[in-house]
Protein backbone atom coordinates (compact mmCIF):
# COMPACT_ATOMS: atom_id res chain seq x y z
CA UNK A 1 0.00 0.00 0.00
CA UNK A 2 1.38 3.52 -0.80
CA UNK A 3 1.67 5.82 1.36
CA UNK A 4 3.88 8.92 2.74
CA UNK A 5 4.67 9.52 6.13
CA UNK A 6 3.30 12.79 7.18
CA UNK A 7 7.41 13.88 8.07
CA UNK A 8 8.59 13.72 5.03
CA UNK A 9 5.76 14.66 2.87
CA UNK A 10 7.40 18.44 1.89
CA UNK A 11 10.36 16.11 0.56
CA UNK A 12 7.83 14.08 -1.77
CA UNK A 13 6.64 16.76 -2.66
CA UNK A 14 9.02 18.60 -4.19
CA UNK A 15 9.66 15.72 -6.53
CA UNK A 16 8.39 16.63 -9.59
CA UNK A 17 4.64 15.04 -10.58
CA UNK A 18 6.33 11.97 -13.10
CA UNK A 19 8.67 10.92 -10.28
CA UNK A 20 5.57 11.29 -7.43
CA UNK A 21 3.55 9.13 -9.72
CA UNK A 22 6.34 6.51 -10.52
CA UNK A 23 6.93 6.25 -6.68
CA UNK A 24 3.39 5.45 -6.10
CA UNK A 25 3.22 3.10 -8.84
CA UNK A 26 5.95 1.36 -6.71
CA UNK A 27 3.13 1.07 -4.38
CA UNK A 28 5.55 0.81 -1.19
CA UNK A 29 5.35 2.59 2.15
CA UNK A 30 7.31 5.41 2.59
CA UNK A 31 7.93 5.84 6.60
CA UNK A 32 11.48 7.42 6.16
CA UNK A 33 13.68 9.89 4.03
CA UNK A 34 15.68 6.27 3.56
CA UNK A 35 12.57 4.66 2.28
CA UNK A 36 12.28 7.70 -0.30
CA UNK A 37 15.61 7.70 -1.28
CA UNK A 38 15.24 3.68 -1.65
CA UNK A 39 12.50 4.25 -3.98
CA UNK A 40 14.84 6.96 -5.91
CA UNK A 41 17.46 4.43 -6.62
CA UNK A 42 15.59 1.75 -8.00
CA UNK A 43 13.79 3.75 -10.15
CA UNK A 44 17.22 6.13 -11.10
CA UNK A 45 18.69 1.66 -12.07
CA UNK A 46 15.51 1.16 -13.93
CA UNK A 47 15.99 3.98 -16.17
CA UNK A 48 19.50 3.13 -16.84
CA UNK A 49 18.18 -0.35 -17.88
């Protein structure tokens, strides 16, 4: 289930809306800035793929 903790919410959002949407396509909680950044990666190797 997606979802953003309420903490690090200004971070998600300044994401722009393509990366917000990938990252809840991911469909992952995100309780941390870790968790975010996690997120980040994979999609930042997927790209490169």
């Amino acid at each position: 289930m997606f979802y953003v903790n309420p903490i690090i919410k200004p971070q998600f959002d300044s994401l722009s809306p393509e990366l917000q949407k990938a990252i809840s396509e991911k469909n992952v909680p995100l309780n941390s800035l870790n968790d975010l950044i996690k997120v980040l990666e994979e999609i930042a190797n997927e790209e490169e793929e």
